[in-house]
N, C-alpha and C. Protein backbone atom coordinates (compact mmCIF):
# COMPACT_ATOMS: atom_id res chain seq x y z
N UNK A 1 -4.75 13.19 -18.08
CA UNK A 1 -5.07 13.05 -16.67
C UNK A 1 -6.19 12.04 -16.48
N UNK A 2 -6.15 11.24 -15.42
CA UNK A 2 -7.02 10.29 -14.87
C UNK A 2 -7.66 10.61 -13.49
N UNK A 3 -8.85 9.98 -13.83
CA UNK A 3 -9.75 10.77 -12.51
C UNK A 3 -9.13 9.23 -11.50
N UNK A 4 -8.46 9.62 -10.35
CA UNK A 4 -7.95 8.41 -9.56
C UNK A 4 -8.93 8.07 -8.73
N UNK A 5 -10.05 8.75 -8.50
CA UNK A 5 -11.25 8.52 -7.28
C UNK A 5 -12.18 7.35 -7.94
N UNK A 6 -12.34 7.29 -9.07
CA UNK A 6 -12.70 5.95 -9.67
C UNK A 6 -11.96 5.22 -10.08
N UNK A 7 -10.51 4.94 -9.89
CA UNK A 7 -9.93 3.87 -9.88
C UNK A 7 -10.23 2.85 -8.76
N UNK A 8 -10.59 1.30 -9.06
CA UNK A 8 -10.69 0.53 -7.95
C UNK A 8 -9.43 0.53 -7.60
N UNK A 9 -8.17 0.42 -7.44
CA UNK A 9 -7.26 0.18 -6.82
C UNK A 9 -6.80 1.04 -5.96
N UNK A 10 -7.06 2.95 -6.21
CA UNK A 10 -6.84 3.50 -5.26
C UNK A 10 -7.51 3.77 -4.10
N UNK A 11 -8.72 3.29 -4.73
CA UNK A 11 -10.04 2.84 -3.33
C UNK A 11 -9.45 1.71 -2.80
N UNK A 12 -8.96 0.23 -2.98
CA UNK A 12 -8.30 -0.40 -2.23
C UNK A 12 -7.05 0.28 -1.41
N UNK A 13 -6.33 0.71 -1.85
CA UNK A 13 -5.08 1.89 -1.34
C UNK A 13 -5.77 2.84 0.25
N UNK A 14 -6.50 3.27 -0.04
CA UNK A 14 -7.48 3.76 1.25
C UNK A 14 -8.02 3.22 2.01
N UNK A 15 -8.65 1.66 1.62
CA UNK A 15 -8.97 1.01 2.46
C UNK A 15 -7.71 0.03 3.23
N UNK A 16 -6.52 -0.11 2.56
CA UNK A 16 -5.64 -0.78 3.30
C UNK A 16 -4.94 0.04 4.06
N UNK A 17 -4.86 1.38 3.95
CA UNK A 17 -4.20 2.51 4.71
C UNK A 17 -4.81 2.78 5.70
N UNK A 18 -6.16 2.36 5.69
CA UNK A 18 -7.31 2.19 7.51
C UNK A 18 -7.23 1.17 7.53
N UNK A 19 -6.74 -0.09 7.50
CA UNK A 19 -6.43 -1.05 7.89
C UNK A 19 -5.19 -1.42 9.04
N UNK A 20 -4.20 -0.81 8.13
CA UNK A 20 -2.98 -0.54 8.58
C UNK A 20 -2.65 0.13 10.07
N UNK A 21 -3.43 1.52 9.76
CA UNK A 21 -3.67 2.75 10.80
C UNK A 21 -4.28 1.38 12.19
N UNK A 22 -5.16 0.96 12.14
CA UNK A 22 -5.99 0.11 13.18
C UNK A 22 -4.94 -0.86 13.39
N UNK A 23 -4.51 -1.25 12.94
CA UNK A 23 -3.75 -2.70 13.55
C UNK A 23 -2.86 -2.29 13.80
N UNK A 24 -1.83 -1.13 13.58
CA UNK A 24 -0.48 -0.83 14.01
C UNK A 24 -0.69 -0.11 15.37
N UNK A 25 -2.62 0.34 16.21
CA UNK A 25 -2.59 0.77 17.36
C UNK A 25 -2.21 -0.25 17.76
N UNK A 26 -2.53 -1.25 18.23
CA UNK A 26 -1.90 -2.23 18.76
C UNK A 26 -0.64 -2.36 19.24
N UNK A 27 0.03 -2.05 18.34
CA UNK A 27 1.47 -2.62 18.33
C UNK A 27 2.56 -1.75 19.76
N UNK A 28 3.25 -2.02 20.81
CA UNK A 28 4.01 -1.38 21.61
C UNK A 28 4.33 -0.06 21.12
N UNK A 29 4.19 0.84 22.30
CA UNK A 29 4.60 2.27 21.69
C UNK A 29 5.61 2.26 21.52
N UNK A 30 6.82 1.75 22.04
CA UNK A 30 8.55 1.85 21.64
C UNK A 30 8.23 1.57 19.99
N UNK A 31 7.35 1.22 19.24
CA UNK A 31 7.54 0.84 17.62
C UNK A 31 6.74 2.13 16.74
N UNK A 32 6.69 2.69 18.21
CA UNK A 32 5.86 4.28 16.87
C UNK A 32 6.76 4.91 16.17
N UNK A 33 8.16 5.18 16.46
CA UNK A 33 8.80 5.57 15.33
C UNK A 33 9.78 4.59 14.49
N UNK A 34 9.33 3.56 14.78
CA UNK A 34 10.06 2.39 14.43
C UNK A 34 9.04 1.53 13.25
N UNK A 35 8.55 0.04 13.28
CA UNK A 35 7.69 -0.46 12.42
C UNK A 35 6.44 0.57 12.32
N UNK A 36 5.53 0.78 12.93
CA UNK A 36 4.81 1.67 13.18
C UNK A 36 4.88 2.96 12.15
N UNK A 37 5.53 3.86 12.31
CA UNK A 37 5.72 4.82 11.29
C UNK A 37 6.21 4.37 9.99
N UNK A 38 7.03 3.09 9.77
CA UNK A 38 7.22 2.87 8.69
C UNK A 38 5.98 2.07 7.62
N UNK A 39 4.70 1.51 8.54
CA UNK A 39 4.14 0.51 7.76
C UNK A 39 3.19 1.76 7.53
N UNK A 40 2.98 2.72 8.09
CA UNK A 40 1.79 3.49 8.15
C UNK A 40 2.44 4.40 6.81
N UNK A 41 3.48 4.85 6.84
CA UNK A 41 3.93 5.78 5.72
C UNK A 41 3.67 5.04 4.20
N UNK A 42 4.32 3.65 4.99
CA UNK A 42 4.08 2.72 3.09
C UNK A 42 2.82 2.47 2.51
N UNK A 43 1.64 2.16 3.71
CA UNK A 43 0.28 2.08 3.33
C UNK A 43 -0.26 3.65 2.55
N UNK A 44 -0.16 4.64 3.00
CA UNK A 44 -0.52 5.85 2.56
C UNK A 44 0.50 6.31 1.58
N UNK A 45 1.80 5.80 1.17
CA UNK A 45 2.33 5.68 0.02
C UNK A 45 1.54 5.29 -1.05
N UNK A 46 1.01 4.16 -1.05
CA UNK A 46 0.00 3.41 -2.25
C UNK A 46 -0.98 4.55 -3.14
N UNK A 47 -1.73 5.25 -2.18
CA UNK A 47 -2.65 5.61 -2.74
C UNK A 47 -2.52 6.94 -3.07
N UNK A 48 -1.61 7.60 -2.48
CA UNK A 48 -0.84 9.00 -2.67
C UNK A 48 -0.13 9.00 -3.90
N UNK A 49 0.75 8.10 -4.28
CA UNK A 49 0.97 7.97 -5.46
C UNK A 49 0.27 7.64 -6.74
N UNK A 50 -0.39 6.38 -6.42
CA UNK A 50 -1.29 6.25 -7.72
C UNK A 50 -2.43 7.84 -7.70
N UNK A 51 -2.63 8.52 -6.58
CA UNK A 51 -3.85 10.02 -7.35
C UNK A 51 -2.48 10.68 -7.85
N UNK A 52 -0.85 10.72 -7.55
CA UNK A 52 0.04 11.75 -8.28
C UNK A 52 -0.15 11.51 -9.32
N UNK A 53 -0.16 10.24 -9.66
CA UNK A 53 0.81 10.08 -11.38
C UNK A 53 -0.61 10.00 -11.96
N UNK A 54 -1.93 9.93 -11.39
CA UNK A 54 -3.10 10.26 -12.17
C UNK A 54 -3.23 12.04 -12.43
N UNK A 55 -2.74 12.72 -11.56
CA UNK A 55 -2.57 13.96 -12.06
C UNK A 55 -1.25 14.30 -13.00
N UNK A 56 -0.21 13.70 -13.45
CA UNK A 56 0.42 13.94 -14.50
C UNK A 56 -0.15 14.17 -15.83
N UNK A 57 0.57 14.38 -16.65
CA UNK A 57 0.08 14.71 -18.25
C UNK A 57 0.41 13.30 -18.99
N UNK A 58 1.15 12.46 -18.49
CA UNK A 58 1.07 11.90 -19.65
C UNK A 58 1.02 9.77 -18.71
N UNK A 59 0.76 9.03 -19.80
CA UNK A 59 0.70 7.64 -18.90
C UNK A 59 2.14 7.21 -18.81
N UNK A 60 2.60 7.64 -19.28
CA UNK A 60 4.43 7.39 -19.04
C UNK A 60 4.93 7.68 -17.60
N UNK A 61 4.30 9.07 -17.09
CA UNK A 61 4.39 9.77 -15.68
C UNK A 61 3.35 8.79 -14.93
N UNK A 62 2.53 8.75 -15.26
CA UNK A 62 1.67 7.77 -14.45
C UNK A 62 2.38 6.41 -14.44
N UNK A 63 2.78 5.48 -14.95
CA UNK A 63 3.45 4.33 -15.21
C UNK A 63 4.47 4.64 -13.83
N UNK A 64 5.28 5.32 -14.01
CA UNK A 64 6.19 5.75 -13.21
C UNK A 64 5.94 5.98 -11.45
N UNK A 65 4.70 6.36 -11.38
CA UNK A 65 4.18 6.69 -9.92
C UNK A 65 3.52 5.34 -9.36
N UNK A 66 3.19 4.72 -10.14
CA UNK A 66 2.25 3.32 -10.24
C UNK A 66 3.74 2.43 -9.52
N UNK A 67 4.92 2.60 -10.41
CA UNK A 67 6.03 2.07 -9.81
C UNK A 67 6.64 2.14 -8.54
N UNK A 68 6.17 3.50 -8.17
CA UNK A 68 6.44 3.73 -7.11
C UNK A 68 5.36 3.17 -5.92
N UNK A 69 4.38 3.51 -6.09
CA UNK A 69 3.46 2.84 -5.47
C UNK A 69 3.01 1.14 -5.39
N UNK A 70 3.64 0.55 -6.71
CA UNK A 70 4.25 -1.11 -6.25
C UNK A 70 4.95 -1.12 -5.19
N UNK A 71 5.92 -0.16 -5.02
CA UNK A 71 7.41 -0.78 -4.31
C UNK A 71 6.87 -1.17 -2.88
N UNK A 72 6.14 0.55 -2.81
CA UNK A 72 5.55 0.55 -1.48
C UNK A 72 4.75 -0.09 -0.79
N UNK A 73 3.97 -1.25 -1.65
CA UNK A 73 2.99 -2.04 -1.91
C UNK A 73 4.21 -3.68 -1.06
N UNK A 74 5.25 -3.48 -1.71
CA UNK A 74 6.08 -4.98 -1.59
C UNK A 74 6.64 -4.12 -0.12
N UNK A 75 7.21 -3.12 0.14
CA UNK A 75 8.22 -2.68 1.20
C UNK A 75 6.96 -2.72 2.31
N UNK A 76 5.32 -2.83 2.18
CA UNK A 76 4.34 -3.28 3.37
C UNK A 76 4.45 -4.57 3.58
N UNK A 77 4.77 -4.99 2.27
CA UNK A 77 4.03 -6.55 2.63
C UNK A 77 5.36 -7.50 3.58
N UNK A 78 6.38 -6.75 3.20
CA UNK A 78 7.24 -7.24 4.13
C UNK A 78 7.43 -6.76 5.78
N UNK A 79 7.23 -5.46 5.63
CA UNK A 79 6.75 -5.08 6.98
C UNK A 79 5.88 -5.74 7.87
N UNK A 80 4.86 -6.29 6.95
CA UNK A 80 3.86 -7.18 8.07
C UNK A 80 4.63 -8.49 8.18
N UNK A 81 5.02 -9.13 7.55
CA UNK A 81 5.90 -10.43 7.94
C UNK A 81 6.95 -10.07 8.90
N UNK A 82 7.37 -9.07 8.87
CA UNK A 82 7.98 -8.47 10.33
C UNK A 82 7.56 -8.77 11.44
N UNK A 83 6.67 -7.42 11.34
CA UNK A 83 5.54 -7.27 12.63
C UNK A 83 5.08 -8.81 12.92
N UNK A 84 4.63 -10.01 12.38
CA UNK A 84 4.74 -11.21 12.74
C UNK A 84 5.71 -11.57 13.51
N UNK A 85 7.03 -11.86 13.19
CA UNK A 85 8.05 -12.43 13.30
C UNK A 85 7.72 -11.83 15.07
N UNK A 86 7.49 -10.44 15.02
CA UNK A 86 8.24 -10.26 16.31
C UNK A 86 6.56 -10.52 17.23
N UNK A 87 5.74 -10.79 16.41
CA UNK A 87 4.59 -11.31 17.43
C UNK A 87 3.57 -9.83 17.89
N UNK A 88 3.55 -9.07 16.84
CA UNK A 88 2.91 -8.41 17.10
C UNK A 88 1.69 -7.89 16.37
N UNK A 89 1.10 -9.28 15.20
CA UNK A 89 0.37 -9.69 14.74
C UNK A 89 -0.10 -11.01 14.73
N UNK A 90 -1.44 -11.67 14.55
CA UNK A 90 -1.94 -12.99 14.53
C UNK A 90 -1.22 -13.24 12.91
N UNK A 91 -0.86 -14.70 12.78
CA UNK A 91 -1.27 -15.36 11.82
C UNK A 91 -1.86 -14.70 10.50
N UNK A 92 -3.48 -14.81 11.30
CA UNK A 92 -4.46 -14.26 10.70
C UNK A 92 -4.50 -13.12 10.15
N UNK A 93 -3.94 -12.11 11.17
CA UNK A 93 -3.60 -10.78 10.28
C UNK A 93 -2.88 -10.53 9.31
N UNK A 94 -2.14 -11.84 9.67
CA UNK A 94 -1.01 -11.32 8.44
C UNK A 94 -1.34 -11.91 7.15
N UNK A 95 -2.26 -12.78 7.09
CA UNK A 95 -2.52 -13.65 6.16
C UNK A 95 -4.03 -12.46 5.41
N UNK A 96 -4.71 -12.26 5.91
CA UNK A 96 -5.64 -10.73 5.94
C UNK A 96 -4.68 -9.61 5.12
N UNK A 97 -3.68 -9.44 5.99
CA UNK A 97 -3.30 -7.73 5.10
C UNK A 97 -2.61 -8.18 4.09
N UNK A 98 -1.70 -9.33 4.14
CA UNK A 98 -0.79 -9.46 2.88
C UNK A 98 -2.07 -9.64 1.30
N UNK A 99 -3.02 -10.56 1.70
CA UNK A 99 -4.30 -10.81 0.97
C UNK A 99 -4.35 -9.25 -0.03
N UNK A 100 -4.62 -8.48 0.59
CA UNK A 100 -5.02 -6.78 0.39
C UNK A 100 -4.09 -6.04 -0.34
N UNK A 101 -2.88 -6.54 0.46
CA UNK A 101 -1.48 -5.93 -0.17
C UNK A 101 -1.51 -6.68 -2.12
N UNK A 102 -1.70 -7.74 -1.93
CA UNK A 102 -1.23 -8.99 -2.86
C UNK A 102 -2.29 -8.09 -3.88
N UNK A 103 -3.42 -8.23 -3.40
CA UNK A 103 -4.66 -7.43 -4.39
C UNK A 103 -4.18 -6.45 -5.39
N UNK A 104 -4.09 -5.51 -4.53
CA UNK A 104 -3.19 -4.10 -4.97
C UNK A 104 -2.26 -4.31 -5.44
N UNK A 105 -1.23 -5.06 -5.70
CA UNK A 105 -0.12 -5.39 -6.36
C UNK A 105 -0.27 -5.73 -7.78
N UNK A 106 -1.54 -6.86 -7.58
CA UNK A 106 -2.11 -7.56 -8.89
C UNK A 106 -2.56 -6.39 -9.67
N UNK A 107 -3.40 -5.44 -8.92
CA UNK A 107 -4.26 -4.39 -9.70
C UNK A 107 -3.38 -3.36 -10.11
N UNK A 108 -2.59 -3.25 -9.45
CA UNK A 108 -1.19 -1.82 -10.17
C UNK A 108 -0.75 -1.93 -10.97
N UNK A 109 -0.09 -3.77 -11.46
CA UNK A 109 0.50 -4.22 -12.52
C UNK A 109 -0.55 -4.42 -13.42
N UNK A 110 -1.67 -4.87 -13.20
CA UNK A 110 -2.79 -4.51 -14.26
C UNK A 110 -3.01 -3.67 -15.18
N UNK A 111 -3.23 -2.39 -14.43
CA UNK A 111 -3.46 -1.29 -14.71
C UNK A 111 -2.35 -0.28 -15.39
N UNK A 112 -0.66 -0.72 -15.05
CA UNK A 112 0.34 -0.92 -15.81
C UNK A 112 0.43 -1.33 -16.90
N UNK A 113 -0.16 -2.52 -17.39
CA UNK A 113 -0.21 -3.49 -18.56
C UNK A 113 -1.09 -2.33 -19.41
N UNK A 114 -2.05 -1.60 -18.93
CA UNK A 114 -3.05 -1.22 -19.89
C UNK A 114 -3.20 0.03 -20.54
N UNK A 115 -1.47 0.58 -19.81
CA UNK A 115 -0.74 2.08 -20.58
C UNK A 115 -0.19 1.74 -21.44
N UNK A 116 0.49 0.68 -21.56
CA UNK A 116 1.09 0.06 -22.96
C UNK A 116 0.98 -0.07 -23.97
């Protein structure tokens, strides 16, 4: 078992999941059960998973949750190029969260590499 509260990446995971939460008020209420519930579920995917598979027994189970918590990591980052498309982010934001997303991606596969 791994203590996940000192992992930097699941502290990034928390901080992009209040990121997320704030910028998706914004967004038209017709998209709360629509983009909205989906970017908010994938952000709090990240970090929910990486503390599971830190409570498993073994880094094989962890490897595995880490995977899962990539996906969710790529299934945001496309969500926000969405939420662009349809103009319900700056530029800037999107260039901001993908930044964060991209981080966490780098650091999962990292931290992947180093169960091996």
């Amino acid at each position: 078992m791994h203590n996940f509260k000192e992992l930097k990446v699941w502290r990034a995971g928390i901080d992009l999941s209040k990121s997320i939460f704030i910028l998706t008020k914004k967004f038209p209420t017709e998209e709360r059960f629509g983009l909205i519930s989906q970017m908010t579920r994938a952000a709090v995917s990240i970090p929910s998973n990486i503390a599971e598979g830190c409570g498993r027994k073994s880094n094989k189970e962890l490897y595995q949750f880490l995977n899962i918590a990539l996906g969710s990591a790529f299934e945001l980052e496309t969500q926000l190029i969405i939420a662009r498309e349809f103009a319900y982010i700056t530029d800037e934001s999107l260039n901001t969260n993908v930044g964060l997303v991209t981080d966490i991606q780098k650091m999962i596969i990292g931290l992947q590499k180093s169960l091996n």
